[in-house]
PDB file of N, CA and C in Angstrom:
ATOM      1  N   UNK A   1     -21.594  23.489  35.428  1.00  0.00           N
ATOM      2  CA  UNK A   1     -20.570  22.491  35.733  1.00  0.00           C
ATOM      3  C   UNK A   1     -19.251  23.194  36.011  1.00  0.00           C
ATOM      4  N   UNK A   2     -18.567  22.491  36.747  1.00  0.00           N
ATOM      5  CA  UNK A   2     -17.503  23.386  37.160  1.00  0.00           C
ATOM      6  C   UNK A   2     -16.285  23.042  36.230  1.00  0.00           C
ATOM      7  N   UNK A   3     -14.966  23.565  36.262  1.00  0.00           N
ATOM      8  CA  UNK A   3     -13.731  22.755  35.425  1.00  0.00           C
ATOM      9  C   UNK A   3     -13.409  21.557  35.556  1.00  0.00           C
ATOM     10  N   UNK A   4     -13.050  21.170  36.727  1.00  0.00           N
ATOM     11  CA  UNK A   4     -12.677  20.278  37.185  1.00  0.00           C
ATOM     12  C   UNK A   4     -13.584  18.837  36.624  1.00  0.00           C
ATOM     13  N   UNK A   5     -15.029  18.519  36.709  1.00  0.00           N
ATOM     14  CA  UNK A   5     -16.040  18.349  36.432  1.00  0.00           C
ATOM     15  C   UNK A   5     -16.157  17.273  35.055  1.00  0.00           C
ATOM     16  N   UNK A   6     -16.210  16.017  34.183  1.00  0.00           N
ATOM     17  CA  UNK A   6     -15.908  16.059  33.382  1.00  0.00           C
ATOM     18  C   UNK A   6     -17.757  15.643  33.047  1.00  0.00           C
ATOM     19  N   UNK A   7     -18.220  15.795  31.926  1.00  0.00           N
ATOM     20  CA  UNK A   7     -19.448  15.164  31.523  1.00  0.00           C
ATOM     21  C   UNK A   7     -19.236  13.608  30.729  1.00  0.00           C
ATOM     22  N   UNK A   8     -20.360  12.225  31.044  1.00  0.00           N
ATOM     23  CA  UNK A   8     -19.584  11.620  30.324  1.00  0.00           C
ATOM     24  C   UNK A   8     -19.601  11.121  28.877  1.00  0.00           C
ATOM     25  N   UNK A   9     -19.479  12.535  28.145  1.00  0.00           N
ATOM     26  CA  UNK A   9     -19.382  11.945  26.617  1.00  0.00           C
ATOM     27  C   UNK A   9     -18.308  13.196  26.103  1.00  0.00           C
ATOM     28  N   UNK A  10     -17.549  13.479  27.141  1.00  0.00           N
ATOM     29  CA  UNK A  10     -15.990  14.102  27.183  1.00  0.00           C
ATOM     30  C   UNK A  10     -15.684  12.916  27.069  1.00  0.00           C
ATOM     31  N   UNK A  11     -13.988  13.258  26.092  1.00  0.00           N
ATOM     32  CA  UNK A  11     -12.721  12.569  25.945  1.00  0.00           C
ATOM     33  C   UNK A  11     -12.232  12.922  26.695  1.00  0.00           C
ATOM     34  N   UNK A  12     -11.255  11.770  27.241  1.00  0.00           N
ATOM     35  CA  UNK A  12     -10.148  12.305  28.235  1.00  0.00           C
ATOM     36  C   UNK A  12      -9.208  13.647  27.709  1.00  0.00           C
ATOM     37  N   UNK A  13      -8.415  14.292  28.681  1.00  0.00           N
ATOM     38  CA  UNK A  13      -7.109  15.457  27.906  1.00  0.00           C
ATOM     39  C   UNK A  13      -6.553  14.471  27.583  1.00  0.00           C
ATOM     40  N   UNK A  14      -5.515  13.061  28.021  1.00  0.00           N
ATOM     41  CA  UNK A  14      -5.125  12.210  27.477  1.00  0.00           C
ATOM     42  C   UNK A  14      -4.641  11.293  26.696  1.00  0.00           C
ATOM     43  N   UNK A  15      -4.865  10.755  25.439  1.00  0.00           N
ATOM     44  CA  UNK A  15      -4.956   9.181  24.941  1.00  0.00           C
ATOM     45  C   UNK A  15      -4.323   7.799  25.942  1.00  0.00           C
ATOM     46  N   UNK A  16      -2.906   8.846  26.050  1.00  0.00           N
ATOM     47  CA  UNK A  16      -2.235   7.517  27.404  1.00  0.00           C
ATOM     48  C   UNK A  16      -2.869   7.357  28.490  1.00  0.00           C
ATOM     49  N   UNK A  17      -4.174   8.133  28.823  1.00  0.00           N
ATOM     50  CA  UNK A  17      -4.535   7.921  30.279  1.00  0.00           C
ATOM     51  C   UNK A  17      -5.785   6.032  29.794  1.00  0.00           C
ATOM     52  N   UNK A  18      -5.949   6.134  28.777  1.00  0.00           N
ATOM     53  CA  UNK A  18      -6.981   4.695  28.920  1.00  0.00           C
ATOM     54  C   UNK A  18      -6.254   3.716  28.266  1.00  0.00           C
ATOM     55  N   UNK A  19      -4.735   4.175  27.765  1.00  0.00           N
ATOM     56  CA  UNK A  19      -3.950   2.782  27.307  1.00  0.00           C
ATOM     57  C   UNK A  19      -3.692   1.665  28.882  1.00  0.00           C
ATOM     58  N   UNK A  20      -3.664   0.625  28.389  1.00  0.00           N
ATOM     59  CA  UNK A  20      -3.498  -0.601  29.520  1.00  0.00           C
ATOM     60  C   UNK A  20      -1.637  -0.218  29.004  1.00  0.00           C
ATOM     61  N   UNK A  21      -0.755  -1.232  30.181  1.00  0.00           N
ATOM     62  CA  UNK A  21       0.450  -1.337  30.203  1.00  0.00           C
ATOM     63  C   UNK A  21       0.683  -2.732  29.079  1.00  0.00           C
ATOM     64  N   UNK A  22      -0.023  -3.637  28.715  1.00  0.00           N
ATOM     65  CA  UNK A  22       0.288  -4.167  27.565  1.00  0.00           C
ATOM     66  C   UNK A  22      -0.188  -3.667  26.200  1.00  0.00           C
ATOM     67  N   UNK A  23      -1.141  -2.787  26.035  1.00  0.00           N
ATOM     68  CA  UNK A  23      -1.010  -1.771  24.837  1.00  0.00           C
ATOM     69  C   UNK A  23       0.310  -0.845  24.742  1.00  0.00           C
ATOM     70  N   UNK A  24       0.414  -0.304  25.970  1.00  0.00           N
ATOM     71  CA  UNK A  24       1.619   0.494  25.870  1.00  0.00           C
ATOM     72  C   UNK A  24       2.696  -0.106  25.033  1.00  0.00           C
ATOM     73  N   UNK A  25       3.028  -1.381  25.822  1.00  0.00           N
ATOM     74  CA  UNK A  25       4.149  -2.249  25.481  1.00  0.00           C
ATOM     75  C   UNK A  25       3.977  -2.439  23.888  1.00  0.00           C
ATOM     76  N   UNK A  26       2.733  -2.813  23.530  1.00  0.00           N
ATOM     77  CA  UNK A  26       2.936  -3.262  21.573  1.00  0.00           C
ATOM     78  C   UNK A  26       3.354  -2.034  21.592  1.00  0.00           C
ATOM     79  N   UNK A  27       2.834  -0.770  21.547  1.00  0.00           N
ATOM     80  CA  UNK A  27       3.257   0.506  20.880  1.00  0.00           C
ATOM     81  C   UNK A  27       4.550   0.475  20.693  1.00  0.00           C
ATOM     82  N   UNK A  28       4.802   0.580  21.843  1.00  0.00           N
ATOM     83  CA  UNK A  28       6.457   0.596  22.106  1.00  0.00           C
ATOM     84  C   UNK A  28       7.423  -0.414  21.334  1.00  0.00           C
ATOM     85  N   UNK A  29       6.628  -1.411  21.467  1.00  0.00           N
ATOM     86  CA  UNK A  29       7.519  -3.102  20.516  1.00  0.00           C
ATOM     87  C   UNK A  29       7.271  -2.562  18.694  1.00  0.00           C
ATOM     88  N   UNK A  30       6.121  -1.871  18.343  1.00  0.00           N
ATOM     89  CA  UNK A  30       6.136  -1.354  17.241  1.00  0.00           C
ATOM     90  C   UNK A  30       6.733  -0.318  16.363  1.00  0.00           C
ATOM     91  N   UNK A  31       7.184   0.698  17.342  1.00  0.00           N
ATOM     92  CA  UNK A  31       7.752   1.491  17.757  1.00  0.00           C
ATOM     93  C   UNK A  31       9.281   1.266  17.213  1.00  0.00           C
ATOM     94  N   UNK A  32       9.690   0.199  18.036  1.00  0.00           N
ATOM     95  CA  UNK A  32      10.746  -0.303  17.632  1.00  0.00           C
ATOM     96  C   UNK A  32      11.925  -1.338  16.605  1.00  0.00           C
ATOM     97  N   UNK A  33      10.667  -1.866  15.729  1.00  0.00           N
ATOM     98  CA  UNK A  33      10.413  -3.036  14.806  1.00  0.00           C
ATOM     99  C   UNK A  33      10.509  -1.341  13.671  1.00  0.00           C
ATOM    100  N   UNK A  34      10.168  -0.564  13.370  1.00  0.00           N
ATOM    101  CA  UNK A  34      10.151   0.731  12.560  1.00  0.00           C
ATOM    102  C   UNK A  34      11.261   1.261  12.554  1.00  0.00           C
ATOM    103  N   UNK A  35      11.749   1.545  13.744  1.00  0.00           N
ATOM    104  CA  UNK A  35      13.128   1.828  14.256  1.00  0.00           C
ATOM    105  C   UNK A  35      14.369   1.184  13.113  1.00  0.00           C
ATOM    106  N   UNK A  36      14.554  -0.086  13.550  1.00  0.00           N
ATOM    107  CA  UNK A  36      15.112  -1.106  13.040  1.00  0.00           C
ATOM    108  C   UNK A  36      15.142  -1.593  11.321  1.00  0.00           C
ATOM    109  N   UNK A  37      14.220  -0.603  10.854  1.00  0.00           N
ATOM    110  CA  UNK A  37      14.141  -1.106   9.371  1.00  0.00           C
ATOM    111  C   UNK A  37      14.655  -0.228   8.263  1.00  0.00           C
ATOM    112  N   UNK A  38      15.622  -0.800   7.434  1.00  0.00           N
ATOM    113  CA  UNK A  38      16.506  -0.088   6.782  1.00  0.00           C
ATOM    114  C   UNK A  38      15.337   1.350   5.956  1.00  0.00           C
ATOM    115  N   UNK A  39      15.646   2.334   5.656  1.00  0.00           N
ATOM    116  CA  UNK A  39      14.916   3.532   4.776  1.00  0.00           C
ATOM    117  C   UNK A  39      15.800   3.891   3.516  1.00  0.00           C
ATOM    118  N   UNK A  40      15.498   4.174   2.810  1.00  0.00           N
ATOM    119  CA  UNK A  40      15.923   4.190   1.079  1.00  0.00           C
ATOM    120  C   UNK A  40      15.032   6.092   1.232  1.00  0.00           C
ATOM    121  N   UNK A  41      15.530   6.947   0.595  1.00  0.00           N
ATOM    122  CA  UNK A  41      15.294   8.384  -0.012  1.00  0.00           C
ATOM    123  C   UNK A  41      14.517   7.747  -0.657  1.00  0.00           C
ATOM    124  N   UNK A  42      12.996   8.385  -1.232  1.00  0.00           N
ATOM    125  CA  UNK A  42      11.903   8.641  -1.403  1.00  0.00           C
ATOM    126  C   UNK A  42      12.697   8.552  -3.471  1.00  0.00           C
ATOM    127  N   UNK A  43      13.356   9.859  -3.323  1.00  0.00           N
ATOM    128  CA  UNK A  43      13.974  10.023  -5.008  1.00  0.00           C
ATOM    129  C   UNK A  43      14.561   8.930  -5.091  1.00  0.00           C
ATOM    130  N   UNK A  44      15.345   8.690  -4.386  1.00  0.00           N
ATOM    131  CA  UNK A  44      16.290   7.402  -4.767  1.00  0.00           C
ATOM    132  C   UNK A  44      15.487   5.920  -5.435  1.00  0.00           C
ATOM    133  N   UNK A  45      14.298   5.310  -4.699  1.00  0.00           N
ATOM    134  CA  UNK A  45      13.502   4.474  -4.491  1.00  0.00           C
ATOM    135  C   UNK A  45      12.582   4.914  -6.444  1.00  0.00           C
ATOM    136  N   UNK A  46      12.083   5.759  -6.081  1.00  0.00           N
ATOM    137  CA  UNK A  46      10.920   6.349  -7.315  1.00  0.00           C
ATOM    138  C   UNK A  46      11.714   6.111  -8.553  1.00  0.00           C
ATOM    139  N   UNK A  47      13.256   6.743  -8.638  1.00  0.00           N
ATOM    140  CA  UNK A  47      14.205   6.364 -10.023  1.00  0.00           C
ATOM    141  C   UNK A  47      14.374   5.425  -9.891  1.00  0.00           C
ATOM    142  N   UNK A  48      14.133   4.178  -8.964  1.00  0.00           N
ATOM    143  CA  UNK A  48      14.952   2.663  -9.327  1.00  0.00           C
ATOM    144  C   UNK A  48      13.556   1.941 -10.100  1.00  0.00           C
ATOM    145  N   UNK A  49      12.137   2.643  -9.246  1.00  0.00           N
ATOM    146  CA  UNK A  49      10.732   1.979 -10.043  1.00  0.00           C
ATOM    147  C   UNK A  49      10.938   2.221 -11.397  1.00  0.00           C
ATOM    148  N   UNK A  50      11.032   3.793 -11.931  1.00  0.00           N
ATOM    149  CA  UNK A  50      10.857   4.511 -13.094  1.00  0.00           C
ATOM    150  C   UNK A  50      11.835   3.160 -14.304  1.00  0.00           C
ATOM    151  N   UNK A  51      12.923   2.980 -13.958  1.00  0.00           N
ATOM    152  CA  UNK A  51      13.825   2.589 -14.401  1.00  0.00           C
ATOM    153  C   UNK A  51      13.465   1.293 -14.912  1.00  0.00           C
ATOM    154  N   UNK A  52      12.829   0.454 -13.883  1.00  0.00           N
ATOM    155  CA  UNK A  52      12.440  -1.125 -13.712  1.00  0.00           C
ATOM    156  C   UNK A  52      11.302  -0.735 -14.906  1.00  0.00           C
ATOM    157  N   UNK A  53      10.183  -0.228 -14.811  1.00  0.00           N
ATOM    158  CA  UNK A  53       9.350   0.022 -15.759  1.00  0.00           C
ATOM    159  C   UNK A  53       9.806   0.511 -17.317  1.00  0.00           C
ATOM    160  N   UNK A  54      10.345   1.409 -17.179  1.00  0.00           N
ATOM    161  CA  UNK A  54      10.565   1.119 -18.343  1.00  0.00           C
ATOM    162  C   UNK A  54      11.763   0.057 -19.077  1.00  0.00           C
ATOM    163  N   UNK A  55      12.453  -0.530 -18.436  1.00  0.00           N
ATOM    164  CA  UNK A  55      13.031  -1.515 -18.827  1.00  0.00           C
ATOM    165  C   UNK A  55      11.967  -2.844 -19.451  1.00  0.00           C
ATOM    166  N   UNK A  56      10.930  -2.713 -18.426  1.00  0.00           N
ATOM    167  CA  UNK A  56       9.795  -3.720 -18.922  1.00  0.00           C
ATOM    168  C   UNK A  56       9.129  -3.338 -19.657  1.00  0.00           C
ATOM    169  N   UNK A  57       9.264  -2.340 -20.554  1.00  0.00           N
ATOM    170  CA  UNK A  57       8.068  -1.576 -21.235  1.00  0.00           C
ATOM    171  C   UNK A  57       8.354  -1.918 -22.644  1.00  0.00           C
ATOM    172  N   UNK A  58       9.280  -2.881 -23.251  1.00  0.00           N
ATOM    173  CA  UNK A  58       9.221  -3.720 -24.338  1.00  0.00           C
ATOM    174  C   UNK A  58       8.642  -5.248 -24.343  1.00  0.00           C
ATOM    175  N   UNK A  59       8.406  -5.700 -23.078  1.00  0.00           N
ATOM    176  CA  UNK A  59       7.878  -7.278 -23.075  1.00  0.00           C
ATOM    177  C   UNK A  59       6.278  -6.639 -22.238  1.00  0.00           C
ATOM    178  N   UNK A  60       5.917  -5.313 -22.044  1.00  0.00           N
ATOM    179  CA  UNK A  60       4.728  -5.182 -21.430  1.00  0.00           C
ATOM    180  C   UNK A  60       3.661  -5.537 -22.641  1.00  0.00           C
ATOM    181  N   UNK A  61       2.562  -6.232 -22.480  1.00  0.00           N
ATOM    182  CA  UNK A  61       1.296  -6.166 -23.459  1.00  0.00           C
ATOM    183  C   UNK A  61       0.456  -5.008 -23.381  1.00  0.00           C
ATOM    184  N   UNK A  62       0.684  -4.491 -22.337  1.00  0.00           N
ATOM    185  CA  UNK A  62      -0.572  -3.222 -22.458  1.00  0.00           C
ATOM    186  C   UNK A  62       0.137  -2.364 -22.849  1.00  0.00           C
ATOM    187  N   UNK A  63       1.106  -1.741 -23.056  1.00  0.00           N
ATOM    188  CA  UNK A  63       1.783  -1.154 -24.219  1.00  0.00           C
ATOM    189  C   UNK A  63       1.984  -1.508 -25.376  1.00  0.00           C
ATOM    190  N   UNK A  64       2.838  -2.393 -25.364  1.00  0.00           N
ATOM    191  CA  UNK A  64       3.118  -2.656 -26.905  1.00  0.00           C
ATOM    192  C   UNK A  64       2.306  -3.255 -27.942  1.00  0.00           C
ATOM    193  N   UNK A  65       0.850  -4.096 -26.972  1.00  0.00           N
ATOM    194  CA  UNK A  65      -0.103  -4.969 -27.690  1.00  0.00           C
ATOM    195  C   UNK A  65       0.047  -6.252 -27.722  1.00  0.00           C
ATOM    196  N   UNK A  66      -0.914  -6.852 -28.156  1.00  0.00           N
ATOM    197  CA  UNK A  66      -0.590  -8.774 -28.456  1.00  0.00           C
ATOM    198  C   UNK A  66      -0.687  -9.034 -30.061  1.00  0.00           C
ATOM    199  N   UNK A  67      -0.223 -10.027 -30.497  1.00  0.00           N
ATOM    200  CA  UNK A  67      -0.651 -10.569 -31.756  1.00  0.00           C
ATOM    201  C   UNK A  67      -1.566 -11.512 -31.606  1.00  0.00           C
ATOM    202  N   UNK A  68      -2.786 -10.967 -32.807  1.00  0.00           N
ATOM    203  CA  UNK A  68      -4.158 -12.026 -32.385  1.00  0.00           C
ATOM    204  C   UNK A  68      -4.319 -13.127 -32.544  1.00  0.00           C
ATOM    205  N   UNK A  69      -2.586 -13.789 -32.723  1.00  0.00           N
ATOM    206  CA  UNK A  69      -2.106 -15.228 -32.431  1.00  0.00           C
ATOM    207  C   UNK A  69      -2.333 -15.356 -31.089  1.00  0.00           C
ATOM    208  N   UNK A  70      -1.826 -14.541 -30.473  1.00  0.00           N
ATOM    209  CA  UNK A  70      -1.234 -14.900 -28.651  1.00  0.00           C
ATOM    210  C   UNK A  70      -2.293 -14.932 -27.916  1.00  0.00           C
ATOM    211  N   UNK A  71      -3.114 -13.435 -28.083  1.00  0.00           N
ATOM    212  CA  UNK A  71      -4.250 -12.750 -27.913  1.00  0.00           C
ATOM    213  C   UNK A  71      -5.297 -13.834 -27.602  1.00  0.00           C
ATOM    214  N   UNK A  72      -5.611 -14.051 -26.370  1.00  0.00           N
ATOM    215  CA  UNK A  72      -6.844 -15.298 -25.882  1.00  0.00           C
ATOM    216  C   UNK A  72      -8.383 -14.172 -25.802  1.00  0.00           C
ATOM    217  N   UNK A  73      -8.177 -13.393 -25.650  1.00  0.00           N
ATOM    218  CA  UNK A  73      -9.504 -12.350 -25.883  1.00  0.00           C
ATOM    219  C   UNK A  73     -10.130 -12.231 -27.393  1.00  0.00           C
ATOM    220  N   UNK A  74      -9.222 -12.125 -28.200  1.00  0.00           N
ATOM    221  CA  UNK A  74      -9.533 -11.854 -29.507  1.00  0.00           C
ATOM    222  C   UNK A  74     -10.902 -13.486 -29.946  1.00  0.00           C
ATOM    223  N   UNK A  75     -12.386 -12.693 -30.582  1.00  0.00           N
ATOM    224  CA  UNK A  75     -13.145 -13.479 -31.032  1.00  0.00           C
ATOM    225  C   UNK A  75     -12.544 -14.265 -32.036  1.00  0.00           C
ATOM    226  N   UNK A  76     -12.899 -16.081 -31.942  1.00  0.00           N
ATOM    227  CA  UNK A  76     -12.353 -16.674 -32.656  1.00  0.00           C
ATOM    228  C   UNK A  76     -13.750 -16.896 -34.241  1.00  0.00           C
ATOM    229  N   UNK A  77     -12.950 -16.523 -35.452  1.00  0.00           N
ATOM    230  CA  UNK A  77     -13.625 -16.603 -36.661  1.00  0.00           C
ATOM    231  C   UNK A  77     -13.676 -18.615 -36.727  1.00  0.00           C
ATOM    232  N   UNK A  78     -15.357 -18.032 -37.109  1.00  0.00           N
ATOM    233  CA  UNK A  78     -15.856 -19.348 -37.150  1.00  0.00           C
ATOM    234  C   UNK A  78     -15.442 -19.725 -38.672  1.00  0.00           C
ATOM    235  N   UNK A  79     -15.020 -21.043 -39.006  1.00  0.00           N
ATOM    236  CA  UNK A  79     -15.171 -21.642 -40.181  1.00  0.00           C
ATOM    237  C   UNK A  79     -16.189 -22.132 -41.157  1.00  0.00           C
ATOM    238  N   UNK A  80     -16.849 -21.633 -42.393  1.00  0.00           N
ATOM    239  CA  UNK A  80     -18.179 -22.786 -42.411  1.00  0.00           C
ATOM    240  C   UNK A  80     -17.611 -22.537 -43.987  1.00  0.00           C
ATOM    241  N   UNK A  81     -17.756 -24.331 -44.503  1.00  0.00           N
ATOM    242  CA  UNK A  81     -17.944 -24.810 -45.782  1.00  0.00           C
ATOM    243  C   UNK A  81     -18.527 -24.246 -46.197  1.00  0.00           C
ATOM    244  N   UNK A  82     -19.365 -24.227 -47.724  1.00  0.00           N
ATOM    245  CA  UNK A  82     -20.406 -23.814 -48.235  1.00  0.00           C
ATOM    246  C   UNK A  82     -20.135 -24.226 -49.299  1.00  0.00           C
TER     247      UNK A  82
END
C-alpha cells in the first residue's frame, strides 16, 4: 500500500476532519459556558470543605454516635410478664 493510501479500519490524522459544523458549534458553545464560570484555587475551596466538616463534626452521628433512645437501628427489648 502506498502512503497516501488509507486502509479502512485506519483513523483519520484528524478528529476535526469527521466533526459536522453543528458538533463543532456545541464544542465551541461548551467551550464557552466553561469560559464564563467563576474558578475558586483548588487550596482555597479544600480549606473552606475541611472547615465546614469539621464544624459539623459535633451534630455528625457517625462520629459522635446516637443514644439508643434516638437510635431507630438499635433491637427493640421485648417485654414479657412472668
Amino acid at each position: 500500500m502506498s502512503g497516501e493510501q488509507q486502509s479502512e479500519n485506519e483513523e483519520p490524522e484528524d478528529p476535526m476532519d469527521l466533526m459536522t459544523m453543528e458538533q463543532a458549534e456545541h464544542y465551541v458553545g461548551q467551550f464557552r459556558r466553561q469560559l464564563e464560570m467563576d474558578r475558586e484555587l483548588v487550596s482555597v475551596v479544600s480549606e473552606a470543605i475541611k472547615n465546614a466538616c469539621k464544624g459539623a463534626m459535633a451534630d455528625d452521628p457517625l462520629i459522635k454516635g446516637m443514644s439508643s433512645k434516638v437510635n431507630p437501628y438499635v433491637d427493640k427489648k421485648d417485654c414479657s410478664l412472668i
